[in-house]
PDB file of N, CA and C in Angstrom:
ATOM      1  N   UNK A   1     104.798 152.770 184.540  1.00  0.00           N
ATOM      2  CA  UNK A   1     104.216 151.479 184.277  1.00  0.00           C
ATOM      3  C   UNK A   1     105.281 150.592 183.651  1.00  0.00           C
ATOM      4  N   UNK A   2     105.020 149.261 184.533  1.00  0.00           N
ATOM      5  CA  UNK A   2     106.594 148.116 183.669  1.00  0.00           C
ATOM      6  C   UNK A   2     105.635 147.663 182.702  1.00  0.00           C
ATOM      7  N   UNK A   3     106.403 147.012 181.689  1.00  0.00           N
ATOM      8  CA  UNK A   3     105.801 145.403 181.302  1.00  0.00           C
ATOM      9  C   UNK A   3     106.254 144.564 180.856  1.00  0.00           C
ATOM     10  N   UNK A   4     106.371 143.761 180.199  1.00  0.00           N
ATOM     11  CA  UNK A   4     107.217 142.446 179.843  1.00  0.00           C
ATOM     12  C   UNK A   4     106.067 141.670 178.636  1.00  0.00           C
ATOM     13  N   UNK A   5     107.004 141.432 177.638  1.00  0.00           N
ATOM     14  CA  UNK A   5     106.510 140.389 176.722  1.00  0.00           C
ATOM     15  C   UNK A   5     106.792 138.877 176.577  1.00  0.00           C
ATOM     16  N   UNK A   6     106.002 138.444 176.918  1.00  0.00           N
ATOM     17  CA  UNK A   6     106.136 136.761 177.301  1.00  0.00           C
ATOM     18  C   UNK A   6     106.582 136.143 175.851  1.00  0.00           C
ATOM     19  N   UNK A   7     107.394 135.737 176.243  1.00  0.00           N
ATOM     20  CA  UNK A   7     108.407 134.523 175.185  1.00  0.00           C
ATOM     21  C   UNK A   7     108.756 133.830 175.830  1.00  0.00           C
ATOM     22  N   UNK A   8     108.690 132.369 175.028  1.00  0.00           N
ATOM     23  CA  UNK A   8     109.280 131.157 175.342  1.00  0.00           C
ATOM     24  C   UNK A   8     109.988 130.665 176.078  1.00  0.00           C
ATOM     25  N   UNK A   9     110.960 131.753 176.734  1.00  0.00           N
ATOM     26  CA  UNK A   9     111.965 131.353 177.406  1.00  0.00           C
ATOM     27  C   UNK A   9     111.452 132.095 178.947  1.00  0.00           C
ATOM     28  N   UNK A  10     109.974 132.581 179.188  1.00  0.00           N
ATOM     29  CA  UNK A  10     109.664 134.047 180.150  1.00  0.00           C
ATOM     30  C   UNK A  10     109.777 133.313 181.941  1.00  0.00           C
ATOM     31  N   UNK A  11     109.770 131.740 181.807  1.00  0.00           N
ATOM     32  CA  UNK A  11     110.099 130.862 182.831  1.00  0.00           C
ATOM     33  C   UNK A  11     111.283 131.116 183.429  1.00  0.00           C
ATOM     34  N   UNK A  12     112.552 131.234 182.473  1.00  0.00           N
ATOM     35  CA  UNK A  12     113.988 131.902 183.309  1.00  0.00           C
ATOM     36  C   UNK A  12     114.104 133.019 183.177  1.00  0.00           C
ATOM     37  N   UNK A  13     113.854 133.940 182.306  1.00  0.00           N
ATOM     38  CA  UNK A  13     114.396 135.451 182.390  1.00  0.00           C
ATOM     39  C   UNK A  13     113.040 136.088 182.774  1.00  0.00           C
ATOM     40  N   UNK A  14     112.420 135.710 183.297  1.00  0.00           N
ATOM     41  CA  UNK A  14     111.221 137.118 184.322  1.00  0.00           C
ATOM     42  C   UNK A  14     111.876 138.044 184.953  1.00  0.00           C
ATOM     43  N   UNK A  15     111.024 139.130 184.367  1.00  0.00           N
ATOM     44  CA  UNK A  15     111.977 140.481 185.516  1.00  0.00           C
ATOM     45  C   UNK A  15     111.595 140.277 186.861  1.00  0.00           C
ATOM     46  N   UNK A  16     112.217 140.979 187.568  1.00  0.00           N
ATOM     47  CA  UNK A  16     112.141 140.843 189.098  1.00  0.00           C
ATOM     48  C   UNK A  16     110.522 141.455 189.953  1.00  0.00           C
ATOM     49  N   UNK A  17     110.101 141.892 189.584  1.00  0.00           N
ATOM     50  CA  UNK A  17     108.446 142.618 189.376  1.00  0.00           C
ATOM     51  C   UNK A  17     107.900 141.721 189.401  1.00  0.00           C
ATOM     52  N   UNK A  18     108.173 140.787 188.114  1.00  0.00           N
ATOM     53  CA  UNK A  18     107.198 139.723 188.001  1.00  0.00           C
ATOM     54  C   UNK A  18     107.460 138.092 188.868  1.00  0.00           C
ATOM     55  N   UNK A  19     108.560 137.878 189.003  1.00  0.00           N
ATOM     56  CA  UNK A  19     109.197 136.438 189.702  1.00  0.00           C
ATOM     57  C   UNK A  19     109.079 136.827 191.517  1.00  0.00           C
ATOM     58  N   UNK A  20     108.752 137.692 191.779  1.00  0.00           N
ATOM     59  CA  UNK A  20     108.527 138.125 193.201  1.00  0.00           C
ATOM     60  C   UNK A  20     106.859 137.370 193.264  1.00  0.00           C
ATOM     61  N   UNK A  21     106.655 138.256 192.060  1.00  0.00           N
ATOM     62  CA  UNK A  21     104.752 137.780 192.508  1.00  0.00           C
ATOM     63  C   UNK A  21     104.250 136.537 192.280  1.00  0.00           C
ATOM     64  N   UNK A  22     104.720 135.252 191.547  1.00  0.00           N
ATOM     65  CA  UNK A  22     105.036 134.467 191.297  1.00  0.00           C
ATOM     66  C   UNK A  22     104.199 133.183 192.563  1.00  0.00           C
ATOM     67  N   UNK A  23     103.297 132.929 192.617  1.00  0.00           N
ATOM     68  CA  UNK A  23     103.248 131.758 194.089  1.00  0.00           C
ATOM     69  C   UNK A  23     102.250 130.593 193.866  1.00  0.00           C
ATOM     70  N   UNK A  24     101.836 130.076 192.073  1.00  0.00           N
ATOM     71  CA  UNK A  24     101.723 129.243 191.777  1.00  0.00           C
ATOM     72  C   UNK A  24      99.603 129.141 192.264  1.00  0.00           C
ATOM     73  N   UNK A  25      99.480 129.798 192.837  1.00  0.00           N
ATOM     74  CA  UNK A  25      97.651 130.121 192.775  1.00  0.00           C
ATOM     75  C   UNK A  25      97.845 130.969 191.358  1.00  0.00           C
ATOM     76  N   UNK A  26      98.032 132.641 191.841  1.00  0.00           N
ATOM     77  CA  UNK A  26      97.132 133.463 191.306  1.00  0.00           C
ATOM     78  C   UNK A  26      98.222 133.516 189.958  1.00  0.00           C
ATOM     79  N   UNK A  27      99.257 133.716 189.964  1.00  0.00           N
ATOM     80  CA  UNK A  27      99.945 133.757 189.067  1.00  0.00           C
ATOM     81  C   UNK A  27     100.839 132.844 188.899  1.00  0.00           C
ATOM     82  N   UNK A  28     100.543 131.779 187.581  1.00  0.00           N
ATOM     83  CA  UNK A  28     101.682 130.416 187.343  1.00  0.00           C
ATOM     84  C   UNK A  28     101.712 130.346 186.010  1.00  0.00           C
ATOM     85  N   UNK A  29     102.923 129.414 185.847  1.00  0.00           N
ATOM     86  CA  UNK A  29     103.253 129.175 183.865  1.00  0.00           C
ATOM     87  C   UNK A  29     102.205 127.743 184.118  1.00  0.00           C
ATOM     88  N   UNK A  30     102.129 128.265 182.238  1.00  0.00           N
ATOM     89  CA  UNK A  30     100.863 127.513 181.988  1.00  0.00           C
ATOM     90  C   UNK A  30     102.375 126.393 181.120  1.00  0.00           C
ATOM     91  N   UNK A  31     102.050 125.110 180.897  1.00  0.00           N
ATOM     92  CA  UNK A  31     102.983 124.661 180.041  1.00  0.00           C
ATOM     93  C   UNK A  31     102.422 123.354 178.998  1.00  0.00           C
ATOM     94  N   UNK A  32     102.697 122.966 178.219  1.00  0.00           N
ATOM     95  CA  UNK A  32     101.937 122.186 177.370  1.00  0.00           C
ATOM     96  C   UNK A  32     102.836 121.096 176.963  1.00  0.00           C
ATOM     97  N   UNK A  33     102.469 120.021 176.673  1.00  0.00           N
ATOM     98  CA  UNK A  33     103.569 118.858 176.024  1.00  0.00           C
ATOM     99  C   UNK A  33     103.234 118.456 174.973  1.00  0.00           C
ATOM    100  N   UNK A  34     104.172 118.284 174.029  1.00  0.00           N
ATOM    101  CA  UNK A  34     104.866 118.256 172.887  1.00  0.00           C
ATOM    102  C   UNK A  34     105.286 116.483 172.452  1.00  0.00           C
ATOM    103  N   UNK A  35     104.848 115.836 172.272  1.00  0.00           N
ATOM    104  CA  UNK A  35     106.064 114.588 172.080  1.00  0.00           C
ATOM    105  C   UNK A  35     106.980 114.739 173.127  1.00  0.00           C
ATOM    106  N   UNK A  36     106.612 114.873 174.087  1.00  0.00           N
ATOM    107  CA  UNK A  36     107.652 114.601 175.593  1.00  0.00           C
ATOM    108  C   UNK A  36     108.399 115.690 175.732  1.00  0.00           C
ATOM    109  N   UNK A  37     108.507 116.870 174.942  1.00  0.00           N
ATOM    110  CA  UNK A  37     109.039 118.122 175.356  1.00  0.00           C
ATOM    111  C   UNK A  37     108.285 118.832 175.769  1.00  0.00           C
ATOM    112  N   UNK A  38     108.621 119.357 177.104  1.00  0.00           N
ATOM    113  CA  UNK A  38     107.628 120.931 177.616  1.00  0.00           C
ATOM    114  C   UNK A  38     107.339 121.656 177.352  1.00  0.00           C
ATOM    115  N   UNK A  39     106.934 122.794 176.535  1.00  0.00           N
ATOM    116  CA  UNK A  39     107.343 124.552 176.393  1.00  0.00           C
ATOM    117  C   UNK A  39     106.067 125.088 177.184  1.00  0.00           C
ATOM    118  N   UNK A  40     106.976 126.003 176.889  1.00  0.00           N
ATOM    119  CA  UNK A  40     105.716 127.023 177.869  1.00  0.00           C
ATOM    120  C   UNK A  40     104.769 127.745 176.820  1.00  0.00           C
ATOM    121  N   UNK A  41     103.315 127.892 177.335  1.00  0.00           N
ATOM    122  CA  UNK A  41     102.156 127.642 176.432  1.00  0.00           C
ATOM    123  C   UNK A  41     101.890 129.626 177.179  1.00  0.00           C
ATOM    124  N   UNK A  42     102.211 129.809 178.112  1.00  0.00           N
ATOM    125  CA  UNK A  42     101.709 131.264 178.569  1.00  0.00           C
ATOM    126  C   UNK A  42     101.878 131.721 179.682  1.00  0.00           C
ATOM    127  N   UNK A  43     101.235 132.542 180.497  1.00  0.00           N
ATOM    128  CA  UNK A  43     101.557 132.888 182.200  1.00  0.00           C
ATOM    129  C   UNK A  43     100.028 133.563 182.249  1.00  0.00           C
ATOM    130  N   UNK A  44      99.306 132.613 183.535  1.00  0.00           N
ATOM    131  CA  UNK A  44      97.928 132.538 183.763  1.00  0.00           C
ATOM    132  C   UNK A  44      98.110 133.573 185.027  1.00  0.00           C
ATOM    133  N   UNK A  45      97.511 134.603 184.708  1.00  0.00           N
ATOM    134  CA  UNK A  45      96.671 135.751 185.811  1.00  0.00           C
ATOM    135  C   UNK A  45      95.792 135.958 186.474  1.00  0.00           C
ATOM    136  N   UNK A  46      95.516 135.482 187.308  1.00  0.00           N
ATOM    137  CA  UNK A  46      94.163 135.321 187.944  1.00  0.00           C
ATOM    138  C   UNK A  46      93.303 134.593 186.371  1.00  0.00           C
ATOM    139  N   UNK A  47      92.572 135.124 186.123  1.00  0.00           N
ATOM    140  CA  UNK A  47      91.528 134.419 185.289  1.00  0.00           C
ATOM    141  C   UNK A  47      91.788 134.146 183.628  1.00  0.00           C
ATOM    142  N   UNK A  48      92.905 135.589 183.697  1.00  0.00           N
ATOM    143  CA  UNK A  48      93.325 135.464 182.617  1.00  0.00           C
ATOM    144  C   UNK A  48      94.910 134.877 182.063  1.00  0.00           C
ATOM    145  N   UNK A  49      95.211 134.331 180.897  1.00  0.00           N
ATOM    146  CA  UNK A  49      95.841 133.938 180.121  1.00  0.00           C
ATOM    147  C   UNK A  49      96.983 134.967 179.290  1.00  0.00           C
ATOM    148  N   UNK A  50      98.090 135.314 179.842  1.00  0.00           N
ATOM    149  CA  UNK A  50      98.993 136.215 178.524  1.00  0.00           C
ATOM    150  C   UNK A  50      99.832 135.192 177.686  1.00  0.00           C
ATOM    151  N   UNK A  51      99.676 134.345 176.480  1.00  0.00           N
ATOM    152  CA  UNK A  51     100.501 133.938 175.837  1.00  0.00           C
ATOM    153  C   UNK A  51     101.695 134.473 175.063  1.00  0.00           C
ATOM    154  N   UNK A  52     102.160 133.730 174.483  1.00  0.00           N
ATOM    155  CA  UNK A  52     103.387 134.176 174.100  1.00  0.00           C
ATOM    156  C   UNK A  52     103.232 135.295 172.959  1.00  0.00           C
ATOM    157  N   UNK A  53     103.823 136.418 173.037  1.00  0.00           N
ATOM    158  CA  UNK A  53     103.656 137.831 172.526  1.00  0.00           C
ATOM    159  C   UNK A  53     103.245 138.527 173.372  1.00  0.00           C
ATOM    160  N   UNK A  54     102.132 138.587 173.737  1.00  0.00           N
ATOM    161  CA  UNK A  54     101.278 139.429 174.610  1.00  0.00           C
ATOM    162  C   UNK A  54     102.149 140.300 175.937  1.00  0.00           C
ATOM    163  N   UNK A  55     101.611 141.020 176.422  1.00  0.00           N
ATOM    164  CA  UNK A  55     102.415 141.799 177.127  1.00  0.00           C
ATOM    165  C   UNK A  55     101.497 141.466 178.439  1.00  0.00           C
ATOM    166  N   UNK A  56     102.892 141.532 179.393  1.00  0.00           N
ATOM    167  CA  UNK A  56     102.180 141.797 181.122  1.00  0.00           C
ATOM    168  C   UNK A  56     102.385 143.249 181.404  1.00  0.00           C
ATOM    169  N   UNK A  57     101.478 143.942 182.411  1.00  0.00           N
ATOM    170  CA  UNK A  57     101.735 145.166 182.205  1.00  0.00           C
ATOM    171  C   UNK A  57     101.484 145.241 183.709  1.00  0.00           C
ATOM    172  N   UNK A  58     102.537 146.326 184.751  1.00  0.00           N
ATOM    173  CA  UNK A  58     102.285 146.407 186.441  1.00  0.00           C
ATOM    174  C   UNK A  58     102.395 147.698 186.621  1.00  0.00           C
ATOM    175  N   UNK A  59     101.267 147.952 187.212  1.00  0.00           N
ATOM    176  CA  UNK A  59     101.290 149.715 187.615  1.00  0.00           C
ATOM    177  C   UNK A  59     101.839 149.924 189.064  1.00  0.00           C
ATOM    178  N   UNK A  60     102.139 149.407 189.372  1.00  0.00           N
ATOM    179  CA  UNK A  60     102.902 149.235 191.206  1.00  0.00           C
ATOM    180  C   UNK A  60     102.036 148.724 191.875  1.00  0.00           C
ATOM    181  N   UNK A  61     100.519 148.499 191.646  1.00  0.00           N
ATOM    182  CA  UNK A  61      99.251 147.704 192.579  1.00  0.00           C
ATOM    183  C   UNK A  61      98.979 146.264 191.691  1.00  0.00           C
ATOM    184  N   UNK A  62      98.674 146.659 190.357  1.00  0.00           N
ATOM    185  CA  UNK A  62      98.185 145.143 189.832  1.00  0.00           C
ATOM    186  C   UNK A  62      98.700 145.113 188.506  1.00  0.00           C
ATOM    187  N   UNK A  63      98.261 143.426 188.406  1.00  0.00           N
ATOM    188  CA  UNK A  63      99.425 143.339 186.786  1.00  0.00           C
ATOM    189  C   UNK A  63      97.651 142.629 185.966  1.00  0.00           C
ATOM    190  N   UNK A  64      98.601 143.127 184.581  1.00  0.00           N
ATOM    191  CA  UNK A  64      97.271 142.916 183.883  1.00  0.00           C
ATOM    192  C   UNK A  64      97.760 142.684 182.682  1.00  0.00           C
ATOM    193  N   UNK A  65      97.047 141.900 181.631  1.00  0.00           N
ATOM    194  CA  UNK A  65      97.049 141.037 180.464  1.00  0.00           C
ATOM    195  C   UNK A  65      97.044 142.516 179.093  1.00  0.00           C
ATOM    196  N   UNK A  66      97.663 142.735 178.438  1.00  0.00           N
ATOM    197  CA  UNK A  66      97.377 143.487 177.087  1.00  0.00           C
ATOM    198  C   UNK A  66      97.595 142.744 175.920  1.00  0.00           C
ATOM    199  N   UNK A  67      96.891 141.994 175.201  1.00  0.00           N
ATOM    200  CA  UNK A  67      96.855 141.354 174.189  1.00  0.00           C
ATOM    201  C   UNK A  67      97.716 142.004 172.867  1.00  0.00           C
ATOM    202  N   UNK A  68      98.231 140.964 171.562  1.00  0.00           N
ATOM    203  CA  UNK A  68      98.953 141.090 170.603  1.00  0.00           C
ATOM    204  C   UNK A  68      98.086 142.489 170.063  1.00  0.00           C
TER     205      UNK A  68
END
Protein backbone atom coordinates (compact mmCIF):
# COMPACT_ATOMS: atom_id res chain seq x y z
CA UNK A 1 0.00 0.00 0.00
CA UNK A 2 1.46 3.73 -1.15
CA UNK A 3 0.45 6.92 0.39
CA UNK A 4 1.28 10.41 0.40
CA UNK A 5 0.67 13.31 2.80
CA UNK A 6 -0.76 16.33 1.25
CA UNK A 7 1.20 19.57 1.86
CA UNK A 8 1.09 22.74 0.43
CA UNK A 9 3.27 22.30 -2.13
CA UNK A 10 1.29 18.41 -3.15
CA UNK A 11 0.32 20.42 -6.70
CA UNK A 12 4.18 20.00 -7.89
CA UNK A 13 5.69 17.17 -6.06
CA UNK A 14 2.76 14.37 -6.43
CA UNK A 15 4.14 11.00 -6.68
CA UNK A 16 3.69 9.39 -9.87
CA UNK A 17 0.63 6.99 -8.55
CA UNK A 18 -1.06 9.91 -7.86
CA UNK A 19 -0.38 12.65 -10.97
CA UNK A 20 -1.24 9.70 -13.45
CA UNK A 21 -4.76 9.58 -11.88
CA UNK A 22 -5.14 13.10 -11.89
CA UNK A 23 -8.10 14.22 -14.78
CA UNK A 24 -9.76 17.08 -13.03
CA UNK A 25 -13.56 15.17 -12.54
CA UNK A 26 -12.87 12.57 -10.03
CA UNK A 27 -9.70 13.63 -8.68
CA UNK A 28 -8.62 17.63 -8.62
CA UNK A 29 -6.79 20.32 -6.28
CA UNK A 30 -9.12 22.09 -4.42
CA UNK A 31 -7.51 25.79 -4.12
CA UNK A 32 -8.63 28.84 -2.17
CA UNK A 33 -7.72 32.67 -2.43
CA UNK A 34 -6.05 34.60 -0.12
CA UNK A 35 -5.74 38.46 -0.85
CA UNK A 36 -4.92 37.46 -4.48
CA UNK A 37 -2.63 34.58 -3.56
CA UNK A 38 -3.65 30.93 -4.35
CA UNK A 39 -2.71 28.03 -2.04
CA UNK A 40 -3.87 24.93 -2.17
CA UNK A 41 -6.79 24.25 0.31
CA UNK A 42 -6.66 20.08 -0.38
CA UNK A 43 -7.07 17.24 -3.14
CA UNK A 44 -10.90 16.32 -3.67
CA UNK A 45 -11.62 12.41 -4.19
CA UNK A 46 -14.52 11.56 -5.57
CA UNK A 47 -16.73 12.88 -2.71
CA UNK A 48 -14.23 13.23 -0.45
CA UNK A 49 -11.78 16.00 0.65
CA UNK A 50 -7.89 15.08 1.94
CA UNK A 51 -6.55 18.42 3.26
CA UNK A 52 -3.42 19.36 4.12
CA UNK A 53 -1.88 16.66 6.61
CA UNK A 54 -4.11 14.00 5.87
CA UNK A 55 -2.89 11.12 4.00
CA UNK A 56 -3.89 9.62 0.43
CA UNK A 57 -3.62 6.07 0.61
CA UNK A 58 -3.60 3.48 -3.01
CA UNK A 59 -3.88 -0.15 -2.78
CA UNK A 60 -3.19 -0.73 -6.64
CA UNK A 61 -7.31 -0.50 -7.35
CA UNK A 62 -8.47 2.64 -5.35
CA UNK A 63 -7.19 5.63 -3.48
CA UNK A 64 -8.77 6.69 -0.38
CA UNK A 65 -8.81 9.61 2.21
CA UNK A 66 -7.19 8.68 5.95
CA UNK A 67 -7.68 11.59 8.07
CA UNK A 68 -5.08 13.53 10.67
Amino acid sequence: MKSYTVTNDADMLAPNWLAVRINYTTIKFVYKLIDGHETLKGVRIGNETAKIGDKILFNGKRLSVERR
